[in-house]
PDB file of N, CA and C in Angstrom:
ATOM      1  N   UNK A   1      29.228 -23.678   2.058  1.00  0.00           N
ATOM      2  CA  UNK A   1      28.271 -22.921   1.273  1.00  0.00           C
ATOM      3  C   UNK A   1      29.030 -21.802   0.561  1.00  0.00           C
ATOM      4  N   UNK A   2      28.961 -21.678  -0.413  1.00  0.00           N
ATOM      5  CA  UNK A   2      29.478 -20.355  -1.243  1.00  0.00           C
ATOM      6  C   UNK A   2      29.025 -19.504  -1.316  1.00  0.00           C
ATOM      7  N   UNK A   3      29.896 -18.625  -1.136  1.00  0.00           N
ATOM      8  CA  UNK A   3      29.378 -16.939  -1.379  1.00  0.00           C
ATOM      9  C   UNK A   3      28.345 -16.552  -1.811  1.00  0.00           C
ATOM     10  N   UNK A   4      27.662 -16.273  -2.774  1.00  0.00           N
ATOM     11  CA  UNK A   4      26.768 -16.290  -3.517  1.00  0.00           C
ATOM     12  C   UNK A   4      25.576 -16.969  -3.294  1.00  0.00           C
ATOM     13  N   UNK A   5      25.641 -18.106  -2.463  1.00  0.00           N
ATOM     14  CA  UNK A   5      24.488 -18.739  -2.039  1.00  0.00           C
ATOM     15  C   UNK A   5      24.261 -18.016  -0.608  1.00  0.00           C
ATOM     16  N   UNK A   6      24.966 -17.386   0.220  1.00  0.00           N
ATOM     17  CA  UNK A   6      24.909 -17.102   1.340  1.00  0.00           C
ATOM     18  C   UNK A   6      24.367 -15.608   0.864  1.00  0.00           C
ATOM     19  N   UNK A   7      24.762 -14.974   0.211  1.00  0.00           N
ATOM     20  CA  UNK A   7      24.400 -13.480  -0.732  1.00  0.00           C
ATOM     21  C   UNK A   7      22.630 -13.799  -0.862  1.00  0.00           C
ATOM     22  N   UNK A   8      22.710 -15.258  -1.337  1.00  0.00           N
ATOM     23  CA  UNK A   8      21.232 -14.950  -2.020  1.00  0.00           C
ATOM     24  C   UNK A   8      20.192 -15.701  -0.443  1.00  0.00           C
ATOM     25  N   UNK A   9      20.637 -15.867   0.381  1.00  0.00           N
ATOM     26  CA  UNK A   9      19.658 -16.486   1.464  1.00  0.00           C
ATOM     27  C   UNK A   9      19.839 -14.892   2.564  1.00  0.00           C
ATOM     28  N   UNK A  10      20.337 -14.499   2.824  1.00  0.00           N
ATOM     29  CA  UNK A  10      20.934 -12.655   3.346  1.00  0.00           C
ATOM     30  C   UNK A  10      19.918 -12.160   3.088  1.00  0.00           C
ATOM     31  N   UNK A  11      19.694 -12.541   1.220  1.00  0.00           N
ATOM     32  CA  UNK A  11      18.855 -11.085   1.191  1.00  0.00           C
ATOM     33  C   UNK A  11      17.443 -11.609   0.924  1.00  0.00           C
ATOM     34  N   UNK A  12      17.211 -13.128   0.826  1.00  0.00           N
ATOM     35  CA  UNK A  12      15.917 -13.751   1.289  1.00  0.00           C
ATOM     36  C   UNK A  12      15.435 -13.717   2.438  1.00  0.00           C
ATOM     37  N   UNK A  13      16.128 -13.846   3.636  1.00  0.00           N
ATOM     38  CA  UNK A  13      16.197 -13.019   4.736  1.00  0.00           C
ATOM     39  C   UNK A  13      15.751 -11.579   5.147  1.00  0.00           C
ATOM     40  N   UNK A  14      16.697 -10.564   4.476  1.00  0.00           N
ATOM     41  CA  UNK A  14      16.270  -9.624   4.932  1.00  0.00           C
ATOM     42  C   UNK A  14      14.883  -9.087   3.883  1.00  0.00           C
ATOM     43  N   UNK A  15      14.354  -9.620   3.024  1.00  0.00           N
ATOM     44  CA  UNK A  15      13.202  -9.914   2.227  1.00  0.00           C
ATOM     45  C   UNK A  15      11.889  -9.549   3.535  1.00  0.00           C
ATOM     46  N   UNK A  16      12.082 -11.370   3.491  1.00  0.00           N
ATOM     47  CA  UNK A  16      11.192 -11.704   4.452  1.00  0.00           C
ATOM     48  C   UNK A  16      11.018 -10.841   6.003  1.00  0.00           C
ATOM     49  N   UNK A  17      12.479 -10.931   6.388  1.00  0.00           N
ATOM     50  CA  UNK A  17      11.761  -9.699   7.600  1.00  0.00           C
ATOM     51  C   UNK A  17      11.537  -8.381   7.614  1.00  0.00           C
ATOM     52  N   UNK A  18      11.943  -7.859   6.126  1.00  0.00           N
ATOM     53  CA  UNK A  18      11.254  -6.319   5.882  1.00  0.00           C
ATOM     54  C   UNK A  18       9.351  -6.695   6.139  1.00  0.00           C
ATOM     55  N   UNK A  19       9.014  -8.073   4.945  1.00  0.00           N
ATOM     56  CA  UNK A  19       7.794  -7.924   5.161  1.00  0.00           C
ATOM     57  C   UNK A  19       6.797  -8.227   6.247  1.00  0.00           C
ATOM     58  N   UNK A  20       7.721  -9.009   6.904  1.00  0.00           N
ATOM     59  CA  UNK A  20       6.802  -9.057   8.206  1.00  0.00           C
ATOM     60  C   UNK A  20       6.778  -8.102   9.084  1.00  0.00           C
ATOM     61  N   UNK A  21       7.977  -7.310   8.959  1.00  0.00           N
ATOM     62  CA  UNK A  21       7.538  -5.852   9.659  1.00  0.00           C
ATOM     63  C   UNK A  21       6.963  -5.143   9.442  1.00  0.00           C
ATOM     64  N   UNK A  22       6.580  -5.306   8.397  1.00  0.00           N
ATOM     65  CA  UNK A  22       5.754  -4.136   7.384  1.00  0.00           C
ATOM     66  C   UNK A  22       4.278  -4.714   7.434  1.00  0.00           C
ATOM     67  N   UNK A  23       4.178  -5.958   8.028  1.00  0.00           N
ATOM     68  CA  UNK A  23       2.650  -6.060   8.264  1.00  0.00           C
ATOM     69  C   UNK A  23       2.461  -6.093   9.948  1.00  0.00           C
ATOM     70  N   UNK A  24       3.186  -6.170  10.506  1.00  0.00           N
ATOM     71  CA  UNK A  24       3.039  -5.931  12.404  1.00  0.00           C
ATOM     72  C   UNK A  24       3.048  -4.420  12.160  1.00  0.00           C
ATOM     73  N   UNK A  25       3.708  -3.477  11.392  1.00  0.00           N
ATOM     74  CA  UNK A  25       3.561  -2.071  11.892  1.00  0.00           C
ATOM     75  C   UNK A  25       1.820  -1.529  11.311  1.00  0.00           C
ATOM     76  N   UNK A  26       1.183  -2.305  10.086  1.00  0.00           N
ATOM     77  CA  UNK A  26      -0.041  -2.194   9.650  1.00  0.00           C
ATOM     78  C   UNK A  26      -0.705  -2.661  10.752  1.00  0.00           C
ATOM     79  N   UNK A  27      -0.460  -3.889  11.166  1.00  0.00           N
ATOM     80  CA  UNK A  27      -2.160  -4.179  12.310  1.00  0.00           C
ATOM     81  C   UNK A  27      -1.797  -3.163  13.875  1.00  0.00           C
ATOM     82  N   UNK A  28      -0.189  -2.857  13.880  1.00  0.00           N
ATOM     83  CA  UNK A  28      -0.192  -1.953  15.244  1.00  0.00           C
ATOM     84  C   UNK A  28      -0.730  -0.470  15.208  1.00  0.00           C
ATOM     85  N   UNK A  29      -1.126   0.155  13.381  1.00  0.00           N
ATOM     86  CA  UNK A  29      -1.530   1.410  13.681  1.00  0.00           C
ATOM     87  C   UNK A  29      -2.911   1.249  13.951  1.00  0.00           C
ATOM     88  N   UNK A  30      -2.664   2.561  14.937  1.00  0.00           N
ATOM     89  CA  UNK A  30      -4.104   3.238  15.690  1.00  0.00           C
ATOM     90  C   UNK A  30      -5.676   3.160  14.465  1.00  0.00           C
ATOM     91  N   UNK A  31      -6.377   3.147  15.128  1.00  0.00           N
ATOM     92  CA  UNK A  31      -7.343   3.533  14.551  1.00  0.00           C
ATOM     93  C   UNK A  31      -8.310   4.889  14.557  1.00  0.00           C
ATOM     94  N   UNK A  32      -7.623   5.212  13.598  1.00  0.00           N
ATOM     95  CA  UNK A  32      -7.396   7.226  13.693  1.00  0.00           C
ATOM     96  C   UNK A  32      -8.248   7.632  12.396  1.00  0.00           C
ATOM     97  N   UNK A  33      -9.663   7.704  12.187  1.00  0.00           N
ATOM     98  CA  UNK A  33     -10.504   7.994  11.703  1.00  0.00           C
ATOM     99  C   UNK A  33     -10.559   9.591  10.990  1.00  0.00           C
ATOM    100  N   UNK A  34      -9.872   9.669   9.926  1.00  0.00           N
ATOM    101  CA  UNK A  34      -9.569  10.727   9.283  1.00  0.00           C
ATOM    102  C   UNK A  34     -11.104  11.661   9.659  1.00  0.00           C
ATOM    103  N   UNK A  35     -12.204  11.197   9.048  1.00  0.00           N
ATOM    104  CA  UNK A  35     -13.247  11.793   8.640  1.00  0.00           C
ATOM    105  C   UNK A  35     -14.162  11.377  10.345  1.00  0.00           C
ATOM    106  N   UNK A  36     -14.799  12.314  11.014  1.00  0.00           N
ATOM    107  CA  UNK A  36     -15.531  12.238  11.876  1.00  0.00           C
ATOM    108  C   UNK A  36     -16.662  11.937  11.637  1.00  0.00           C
ATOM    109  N   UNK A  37     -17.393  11.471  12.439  1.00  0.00           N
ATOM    110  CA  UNK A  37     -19.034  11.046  12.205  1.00  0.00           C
ATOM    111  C   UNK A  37     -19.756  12.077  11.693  1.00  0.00           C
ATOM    112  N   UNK A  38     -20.608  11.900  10.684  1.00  0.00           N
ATOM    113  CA  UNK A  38     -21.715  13.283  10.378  1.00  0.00           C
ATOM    114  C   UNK A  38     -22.725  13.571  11.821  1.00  0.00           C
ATOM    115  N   UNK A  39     -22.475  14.572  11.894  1.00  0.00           N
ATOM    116  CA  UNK A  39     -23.106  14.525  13.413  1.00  0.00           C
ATOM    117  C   UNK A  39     -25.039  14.776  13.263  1.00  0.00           C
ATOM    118  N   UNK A  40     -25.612  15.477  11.901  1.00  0.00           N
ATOM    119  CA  UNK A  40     -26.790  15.287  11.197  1.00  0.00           C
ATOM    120  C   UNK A  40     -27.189  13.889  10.741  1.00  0.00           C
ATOM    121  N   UNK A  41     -26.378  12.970  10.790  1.00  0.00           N
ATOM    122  CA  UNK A  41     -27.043  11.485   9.933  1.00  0.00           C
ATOM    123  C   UNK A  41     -27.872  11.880   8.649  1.00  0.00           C
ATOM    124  N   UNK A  42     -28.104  13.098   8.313  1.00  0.00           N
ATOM    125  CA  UNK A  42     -28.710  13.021   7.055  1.00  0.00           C
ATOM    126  C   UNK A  42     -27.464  13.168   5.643  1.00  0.00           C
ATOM    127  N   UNK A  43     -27.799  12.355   5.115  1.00  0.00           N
ATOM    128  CA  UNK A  43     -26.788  13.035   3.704  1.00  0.00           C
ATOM    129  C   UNK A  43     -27.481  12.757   2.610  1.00  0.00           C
ATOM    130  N   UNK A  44     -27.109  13.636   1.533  1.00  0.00           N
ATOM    131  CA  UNK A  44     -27.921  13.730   0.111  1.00  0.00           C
ATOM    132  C   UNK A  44     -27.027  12.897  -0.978  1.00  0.00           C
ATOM    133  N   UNK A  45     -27.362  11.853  -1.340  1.00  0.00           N
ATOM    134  CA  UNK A  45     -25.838  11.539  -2.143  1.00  0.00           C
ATOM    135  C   UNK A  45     -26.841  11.869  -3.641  1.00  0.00           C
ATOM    136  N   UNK A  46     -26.130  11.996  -4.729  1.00  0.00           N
ATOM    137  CA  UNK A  46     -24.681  12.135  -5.185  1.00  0.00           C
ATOM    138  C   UNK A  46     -24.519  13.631  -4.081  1.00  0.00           C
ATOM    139  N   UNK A  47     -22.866  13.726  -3.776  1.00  0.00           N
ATOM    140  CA  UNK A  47     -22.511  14.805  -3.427  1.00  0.00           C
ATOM    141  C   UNK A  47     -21.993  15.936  -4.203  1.00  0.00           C
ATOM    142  N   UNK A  48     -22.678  17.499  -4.171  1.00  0.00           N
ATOM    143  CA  UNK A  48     -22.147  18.427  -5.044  1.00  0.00           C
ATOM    144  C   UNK A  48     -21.272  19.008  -4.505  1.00  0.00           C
ATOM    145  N   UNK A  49     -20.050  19.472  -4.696  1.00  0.00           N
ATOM    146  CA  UNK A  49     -19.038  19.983  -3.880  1.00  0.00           C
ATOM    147  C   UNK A  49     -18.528  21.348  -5.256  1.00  0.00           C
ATOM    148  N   UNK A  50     -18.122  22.259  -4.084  1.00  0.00           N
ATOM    149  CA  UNK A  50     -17.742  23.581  -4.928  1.00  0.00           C
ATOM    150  C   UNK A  50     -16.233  23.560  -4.334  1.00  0.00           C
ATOM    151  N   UNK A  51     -15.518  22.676  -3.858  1.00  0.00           N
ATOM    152  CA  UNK A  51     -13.741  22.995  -3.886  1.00  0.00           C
ATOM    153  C   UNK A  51     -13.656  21.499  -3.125  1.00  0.00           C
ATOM    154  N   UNK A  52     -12.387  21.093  -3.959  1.00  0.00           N
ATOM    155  CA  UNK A  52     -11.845  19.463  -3.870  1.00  0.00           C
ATOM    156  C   UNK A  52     -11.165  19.493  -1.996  1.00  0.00           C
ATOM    157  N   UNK A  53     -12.063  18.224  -1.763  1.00  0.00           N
ATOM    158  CA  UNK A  53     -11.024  17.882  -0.295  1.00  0.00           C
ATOM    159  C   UNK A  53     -11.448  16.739  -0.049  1.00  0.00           C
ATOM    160  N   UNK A  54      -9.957  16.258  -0.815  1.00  0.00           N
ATOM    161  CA  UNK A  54      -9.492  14.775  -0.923  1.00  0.00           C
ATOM    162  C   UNK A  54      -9.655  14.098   0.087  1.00  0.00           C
ATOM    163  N   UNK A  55      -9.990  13.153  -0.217  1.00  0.00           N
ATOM    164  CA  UNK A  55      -9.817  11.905   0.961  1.00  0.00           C
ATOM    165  C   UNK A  55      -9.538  10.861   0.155  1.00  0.00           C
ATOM    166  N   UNK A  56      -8.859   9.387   0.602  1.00  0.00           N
ATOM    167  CA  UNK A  56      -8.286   8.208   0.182  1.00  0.00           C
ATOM    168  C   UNK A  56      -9.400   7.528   1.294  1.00  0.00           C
ATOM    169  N   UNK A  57      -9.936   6.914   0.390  1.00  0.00           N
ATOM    170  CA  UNK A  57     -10.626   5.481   1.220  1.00  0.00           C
ATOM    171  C   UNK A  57      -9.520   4.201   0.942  1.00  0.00           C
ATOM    172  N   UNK A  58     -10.797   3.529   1.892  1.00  0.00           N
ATOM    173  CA  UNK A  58     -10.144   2.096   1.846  1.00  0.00           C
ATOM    174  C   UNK A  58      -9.619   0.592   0.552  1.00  0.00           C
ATOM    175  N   UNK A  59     -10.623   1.777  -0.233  1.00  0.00           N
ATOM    176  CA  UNK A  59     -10.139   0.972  -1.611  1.00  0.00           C
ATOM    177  C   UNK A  59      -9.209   1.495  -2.453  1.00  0.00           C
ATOM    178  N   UNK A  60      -8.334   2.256  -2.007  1.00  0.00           N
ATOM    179  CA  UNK A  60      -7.475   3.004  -3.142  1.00  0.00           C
ATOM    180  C   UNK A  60      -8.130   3.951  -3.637  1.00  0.00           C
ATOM    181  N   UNK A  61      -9.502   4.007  -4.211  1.00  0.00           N
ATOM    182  CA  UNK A  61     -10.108   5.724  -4.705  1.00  0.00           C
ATOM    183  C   UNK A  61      -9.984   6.478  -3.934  1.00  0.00           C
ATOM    184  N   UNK A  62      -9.664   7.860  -4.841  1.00  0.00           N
ATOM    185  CA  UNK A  62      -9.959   8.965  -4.633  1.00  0.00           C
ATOM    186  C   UNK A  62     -11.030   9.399  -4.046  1.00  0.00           C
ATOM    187  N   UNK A  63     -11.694  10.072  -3.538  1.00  0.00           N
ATOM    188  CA  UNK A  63     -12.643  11.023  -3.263  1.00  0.00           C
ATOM    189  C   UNK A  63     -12.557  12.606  -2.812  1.00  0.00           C
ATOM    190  N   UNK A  64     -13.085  13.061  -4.368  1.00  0.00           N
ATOM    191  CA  UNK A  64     -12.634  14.162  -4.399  1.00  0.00           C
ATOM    192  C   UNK A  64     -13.424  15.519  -3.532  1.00  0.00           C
ATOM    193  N   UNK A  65     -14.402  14.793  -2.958  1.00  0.00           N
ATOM    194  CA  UNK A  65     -15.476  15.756  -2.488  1.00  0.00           C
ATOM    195  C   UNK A  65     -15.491  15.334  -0.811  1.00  0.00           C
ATOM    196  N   UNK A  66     -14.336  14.853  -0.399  1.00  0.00           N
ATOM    197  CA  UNK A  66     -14.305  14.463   0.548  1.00  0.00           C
ATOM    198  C   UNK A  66     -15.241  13.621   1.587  1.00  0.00           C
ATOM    199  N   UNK A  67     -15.077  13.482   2.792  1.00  0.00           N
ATOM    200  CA  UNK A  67     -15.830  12.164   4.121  1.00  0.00           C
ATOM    201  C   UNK A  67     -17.023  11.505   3.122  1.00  0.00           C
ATOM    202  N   UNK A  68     -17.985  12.984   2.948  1.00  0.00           N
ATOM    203  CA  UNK A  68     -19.527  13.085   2.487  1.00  0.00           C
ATOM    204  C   UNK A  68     -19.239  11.938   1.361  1.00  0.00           C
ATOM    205  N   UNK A  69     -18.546  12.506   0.614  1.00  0.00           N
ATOM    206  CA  UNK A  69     -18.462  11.706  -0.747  1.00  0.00           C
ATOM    207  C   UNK A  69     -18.235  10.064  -0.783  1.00  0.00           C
ATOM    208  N   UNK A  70     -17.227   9.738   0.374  1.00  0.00           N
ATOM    209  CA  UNK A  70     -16.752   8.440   0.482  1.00  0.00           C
ATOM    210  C   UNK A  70     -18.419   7.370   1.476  1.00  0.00           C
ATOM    211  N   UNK A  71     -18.659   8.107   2.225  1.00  0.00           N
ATOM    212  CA  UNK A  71     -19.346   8.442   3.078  1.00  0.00           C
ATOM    213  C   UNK A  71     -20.806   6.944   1.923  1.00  0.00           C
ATOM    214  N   UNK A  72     -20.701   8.229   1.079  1.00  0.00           N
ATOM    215  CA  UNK A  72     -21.848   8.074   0.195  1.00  0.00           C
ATOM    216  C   UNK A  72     -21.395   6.563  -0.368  1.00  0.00           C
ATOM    217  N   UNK A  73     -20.419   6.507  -0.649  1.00  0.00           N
ATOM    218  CA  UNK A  73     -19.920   5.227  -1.672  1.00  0.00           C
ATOM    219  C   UNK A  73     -19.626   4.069  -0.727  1.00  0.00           C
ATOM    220  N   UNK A  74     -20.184   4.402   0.319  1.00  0.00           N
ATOM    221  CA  UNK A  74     -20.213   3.191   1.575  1.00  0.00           C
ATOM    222  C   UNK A  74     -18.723   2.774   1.868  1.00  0.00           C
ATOM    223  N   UNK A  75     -17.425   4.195   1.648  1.00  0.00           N
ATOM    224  CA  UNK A  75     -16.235   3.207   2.050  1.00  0.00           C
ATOM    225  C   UNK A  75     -15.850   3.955   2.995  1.00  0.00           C
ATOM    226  N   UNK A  76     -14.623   3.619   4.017  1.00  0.00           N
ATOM    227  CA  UNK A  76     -14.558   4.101   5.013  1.00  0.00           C
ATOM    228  C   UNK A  76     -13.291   4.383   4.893  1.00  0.00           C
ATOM    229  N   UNK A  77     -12.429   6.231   5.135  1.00  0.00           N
ATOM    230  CA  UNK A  77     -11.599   6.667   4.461  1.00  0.00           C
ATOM    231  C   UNK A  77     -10.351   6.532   5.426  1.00  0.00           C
ATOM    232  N   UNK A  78      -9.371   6.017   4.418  1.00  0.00           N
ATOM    233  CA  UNK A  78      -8.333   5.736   4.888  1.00  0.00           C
ATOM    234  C   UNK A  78      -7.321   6.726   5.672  1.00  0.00           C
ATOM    235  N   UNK A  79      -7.406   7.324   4.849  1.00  0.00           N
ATOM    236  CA  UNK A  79      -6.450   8.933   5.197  1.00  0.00           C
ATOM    237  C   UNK A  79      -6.948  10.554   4.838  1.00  0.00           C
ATOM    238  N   UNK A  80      -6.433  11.148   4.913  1.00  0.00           N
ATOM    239  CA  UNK A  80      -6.926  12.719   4.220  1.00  0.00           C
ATOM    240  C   UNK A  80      -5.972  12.636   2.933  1.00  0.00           C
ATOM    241  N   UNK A  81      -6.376  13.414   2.346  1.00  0.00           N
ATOM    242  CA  UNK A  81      -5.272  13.449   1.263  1.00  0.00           C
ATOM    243  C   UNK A  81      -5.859  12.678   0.103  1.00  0.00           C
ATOM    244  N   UNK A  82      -4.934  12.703  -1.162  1.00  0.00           N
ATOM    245  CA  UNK A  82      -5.435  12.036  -2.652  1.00  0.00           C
ATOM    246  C   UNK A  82      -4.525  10.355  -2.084  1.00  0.00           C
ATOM    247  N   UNK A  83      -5.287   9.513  -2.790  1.00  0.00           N
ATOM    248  CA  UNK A  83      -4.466   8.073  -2.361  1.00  0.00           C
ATOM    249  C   UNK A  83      -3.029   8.459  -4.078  1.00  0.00           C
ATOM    250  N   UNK A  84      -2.351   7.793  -3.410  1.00  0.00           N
ATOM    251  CA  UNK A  84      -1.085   7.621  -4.237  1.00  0.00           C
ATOM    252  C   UNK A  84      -1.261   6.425  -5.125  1.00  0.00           C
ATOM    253  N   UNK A  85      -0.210   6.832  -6.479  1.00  0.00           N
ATOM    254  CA  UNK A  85      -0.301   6.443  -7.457  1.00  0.00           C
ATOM    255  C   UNK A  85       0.198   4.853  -6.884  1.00  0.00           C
ATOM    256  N   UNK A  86      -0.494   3.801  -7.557  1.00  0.00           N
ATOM    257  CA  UNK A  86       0.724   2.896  -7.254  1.00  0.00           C
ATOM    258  C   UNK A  86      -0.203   2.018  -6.252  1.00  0.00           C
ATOM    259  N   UNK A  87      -1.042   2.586  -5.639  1.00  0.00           N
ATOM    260  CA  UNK A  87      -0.945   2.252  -3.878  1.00  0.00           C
ATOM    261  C   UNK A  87      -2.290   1.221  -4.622  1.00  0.00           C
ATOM    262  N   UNK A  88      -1.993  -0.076  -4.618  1.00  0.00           N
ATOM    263  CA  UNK A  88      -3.294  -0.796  -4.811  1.00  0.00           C
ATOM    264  C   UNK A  88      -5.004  -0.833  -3.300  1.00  0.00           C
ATOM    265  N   UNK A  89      -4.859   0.347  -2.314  1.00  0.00           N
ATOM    266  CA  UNK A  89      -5.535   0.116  -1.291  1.00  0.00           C
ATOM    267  C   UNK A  89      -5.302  -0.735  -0.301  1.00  0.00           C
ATOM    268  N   UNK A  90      -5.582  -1.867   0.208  1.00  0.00           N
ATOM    269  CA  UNK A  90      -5.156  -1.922   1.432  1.00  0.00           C
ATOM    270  C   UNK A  90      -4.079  -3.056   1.731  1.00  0.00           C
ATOM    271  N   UNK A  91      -3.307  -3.313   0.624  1.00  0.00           N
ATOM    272  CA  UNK A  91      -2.191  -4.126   0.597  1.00  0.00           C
ATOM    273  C   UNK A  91      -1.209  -3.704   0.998  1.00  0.00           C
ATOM    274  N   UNK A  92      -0.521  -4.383   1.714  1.00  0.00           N
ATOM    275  CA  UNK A  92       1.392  -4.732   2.692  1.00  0.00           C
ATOM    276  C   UNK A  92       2.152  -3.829   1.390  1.00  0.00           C
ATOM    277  N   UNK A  93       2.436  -4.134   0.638  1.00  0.00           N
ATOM    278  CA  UNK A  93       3.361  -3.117  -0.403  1.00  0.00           C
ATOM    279  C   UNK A  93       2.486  -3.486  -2.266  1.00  0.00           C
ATOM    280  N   UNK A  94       2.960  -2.239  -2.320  1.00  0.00           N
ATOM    281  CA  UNK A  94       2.489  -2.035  -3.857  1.00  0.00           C
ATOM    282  C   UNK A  94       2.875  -3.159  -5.236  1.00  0.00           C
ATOM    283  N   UNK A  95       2.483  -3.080  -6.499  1.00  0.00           N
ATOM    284  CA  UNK A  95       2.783  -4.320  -7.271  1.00  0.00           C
ATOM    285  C   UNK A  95       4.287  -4.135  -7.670  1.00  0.00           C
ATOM    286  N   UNK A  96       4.556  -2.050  -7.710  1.00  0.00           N
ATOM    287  CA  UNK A  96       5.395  -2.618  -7.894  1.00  0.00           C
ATOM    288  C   UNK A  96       6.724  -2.540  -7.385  1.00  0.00           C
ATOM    289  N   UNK A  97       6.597  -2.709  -5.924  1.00  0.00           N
ATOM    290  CA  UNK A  97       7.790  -3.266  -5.303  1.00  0.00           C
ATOM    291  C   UNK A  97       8.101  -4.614  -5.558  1.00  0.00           C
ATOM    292  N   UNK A  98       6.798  -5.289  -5.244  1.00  0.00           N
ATOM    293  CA  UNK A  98       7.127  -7.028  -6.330  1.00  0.00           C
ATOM    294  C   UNK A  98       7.680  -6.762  -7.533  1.00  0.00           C
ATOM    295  N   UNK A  99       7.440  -6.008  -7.965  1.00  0.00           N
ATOM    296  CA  UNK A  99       8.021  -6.199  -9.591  1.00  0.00           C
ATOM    297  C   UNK A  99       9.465  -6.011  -9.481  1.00  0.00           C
ATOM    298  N   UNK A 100      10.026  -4.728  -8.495  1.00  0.00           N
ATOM    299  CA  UNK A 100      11.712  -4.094  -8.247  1.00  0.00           C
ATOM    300  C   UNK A 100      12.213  -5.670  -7.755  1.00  0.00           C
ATOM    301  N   UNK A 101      11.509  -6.457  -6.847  1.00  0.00           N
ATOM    302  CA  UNK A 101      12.453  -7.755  -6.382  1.00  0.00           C
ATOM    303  C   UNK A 101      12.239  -8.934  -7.263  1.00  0.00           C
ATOM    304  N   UNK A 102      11.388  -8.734  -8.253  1.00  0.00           N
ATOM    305  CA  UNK A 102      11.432  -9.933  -9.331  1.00  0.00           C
ATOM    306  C   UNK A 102      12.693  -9.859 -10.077  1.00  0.00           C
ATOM    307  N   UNK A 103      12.963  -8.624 -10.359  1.00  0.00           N
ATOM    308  CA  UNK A 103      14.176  -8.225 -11.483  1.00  0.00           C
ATOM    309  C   UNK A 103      15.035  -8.258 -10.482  1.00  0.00           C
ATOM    310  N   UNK A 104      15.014  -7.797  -9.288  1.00  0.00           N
ATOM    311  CA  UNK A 104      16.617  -7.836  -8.858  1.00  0.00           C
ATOM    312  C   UNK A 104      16.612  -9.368  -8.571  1.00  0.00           C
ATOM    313  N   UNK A 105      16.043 -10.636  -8.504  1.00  0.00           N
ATOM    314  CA  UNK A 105      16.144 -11.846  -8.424  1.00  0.00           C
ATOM    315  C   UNK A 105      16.334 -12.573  -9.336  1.00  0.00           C
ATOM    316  N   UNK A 106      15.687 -11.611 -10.941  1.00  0.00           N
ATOM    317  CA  UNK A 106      16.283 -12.331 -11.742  1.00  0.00           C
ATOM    318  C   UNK A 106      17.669 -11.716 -12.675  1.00  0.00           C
ATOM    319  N   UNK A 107      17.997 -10.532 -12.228  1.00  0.00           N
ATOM    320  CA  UNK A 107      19.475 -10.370 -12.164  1.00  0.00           C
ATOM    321  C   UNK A 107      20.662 -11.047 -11.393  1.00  0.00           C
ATOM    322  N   UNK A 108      20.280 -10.962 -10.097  1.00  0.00           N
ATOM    323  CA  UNK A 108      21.176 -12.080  -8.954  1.00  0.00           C
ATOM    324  C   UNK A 108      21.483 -13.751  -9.875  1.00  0.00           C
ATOM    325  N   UNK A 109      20.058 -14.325 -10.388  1.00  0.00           N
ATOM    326  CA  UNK A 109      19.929 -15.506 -11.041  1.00  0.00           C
ATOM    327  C   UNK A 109      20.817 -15.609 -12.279  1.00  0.00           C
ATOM    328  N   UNK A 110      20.389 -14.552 -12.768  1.00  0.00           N
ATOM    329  CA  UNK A 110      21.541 -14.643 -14.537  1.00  0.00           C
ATOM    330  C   UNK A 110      22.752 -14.320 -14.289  1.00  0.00           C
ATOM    331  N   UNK A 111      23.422 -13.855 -12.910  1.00  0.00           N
ATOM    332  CA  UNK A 111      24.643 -13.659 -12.421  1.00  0.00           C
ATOM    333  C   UNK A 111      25.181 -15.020 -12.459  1.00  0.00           C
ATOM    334  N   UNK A 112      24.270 -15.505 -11.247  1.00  0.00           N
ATOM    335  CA  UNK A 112      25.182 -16.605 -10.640  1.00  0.00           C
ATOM    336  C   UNK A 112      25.019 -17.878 -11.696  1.00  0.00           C
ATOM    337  N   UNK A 113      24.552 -17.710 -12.859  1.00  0.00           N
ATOM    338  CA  UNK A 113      23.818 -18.452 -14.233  1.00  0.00           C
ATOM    339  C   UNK A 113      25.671 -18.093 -14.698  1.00  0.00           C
ATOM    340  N   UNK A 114      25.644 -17.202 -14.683  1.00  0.00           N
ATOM    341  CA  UNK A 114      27.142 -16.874 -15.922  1.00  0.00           C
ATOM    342  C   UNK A 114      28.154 -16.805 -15.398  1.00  0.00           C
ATOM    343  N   UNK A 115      28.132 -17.138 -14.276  1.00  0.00           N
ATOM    344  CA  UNK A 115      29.423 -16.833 -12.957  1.00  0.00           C
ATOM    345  C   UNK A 115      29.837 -18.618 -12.813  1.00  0.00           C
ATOM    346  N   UNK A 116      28.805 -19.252 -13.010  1.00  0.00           N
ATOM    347  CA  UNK A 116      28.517 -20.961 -13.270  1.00  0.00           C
ATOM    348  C   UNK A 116      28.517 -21.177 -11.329  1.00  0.00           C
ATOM    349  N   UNK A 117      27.900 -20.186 -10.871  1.00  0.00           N
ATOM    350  CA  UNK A 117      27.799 -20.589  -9.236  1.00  0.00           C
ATOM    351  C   UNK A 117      26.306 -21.942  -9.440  1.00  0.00           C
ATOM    352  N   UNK A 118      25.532 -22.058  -9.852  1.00  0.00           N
ATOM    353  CA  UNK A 118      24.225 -22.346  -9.927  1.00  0.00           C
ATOM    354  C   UNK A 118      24.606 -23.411 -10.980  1.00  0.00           C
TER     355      UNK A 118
END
């Protein structure tokens, strides 16, 4: 096997077991409920809020009025905080880390294309 073919199964390899680690460490976290139960059960939606406190639900939105707000939109919040740019919600990695290993695969490819390994 040549170099280059062993280069490109390495890092198909270490590919693949980044992502399967990266989905055993998702189903092993806790279930750690940013936002606590409303302990009133009553809520008024729409929610009016006089100072932002972010929360990230489960779909990637924002919610800028925090628990109440998500609360209201029937989603159940992922974290505290604004969700990050990028972060499609509740997917293993973002689009565009696929996109960083498309190009570095099709750089490796037009290598071993002009190198005449392939």
């Amino acid at each position: 096997m040549s170099p280059a073919a062993r280069a490109f199964f390495l890092a198909l390899f270490l590919f693949f077991a980044t992502y399967i680690h990266l989905s055993n460490a998702k189903l092993e976290a806790t279930d750690n409920d940013p936002c606590p139960a409303l302990s009133d059960g009553s809520r008024s939606c729409p929610i009016n809020c006089f100072r932002p406190d972010p929360v990230c639900g489960e779909n990637g939105v924002t919610y800028w009025c925090g628990c109440p707000d998500a609360a209201c939109a029937g989603v159940r919040v992922a974290k505290s905080g604004y969700c990050e740019v990028g972060n499609s919600g509740n997917g293993l990695l973002s689009g565009q880390a696929f996109l960083l290993i498309h190009i570095v695969w099709l750089i490796i490819l037009g290598f071993s294309v002009l190198c005449g390994l392939l």
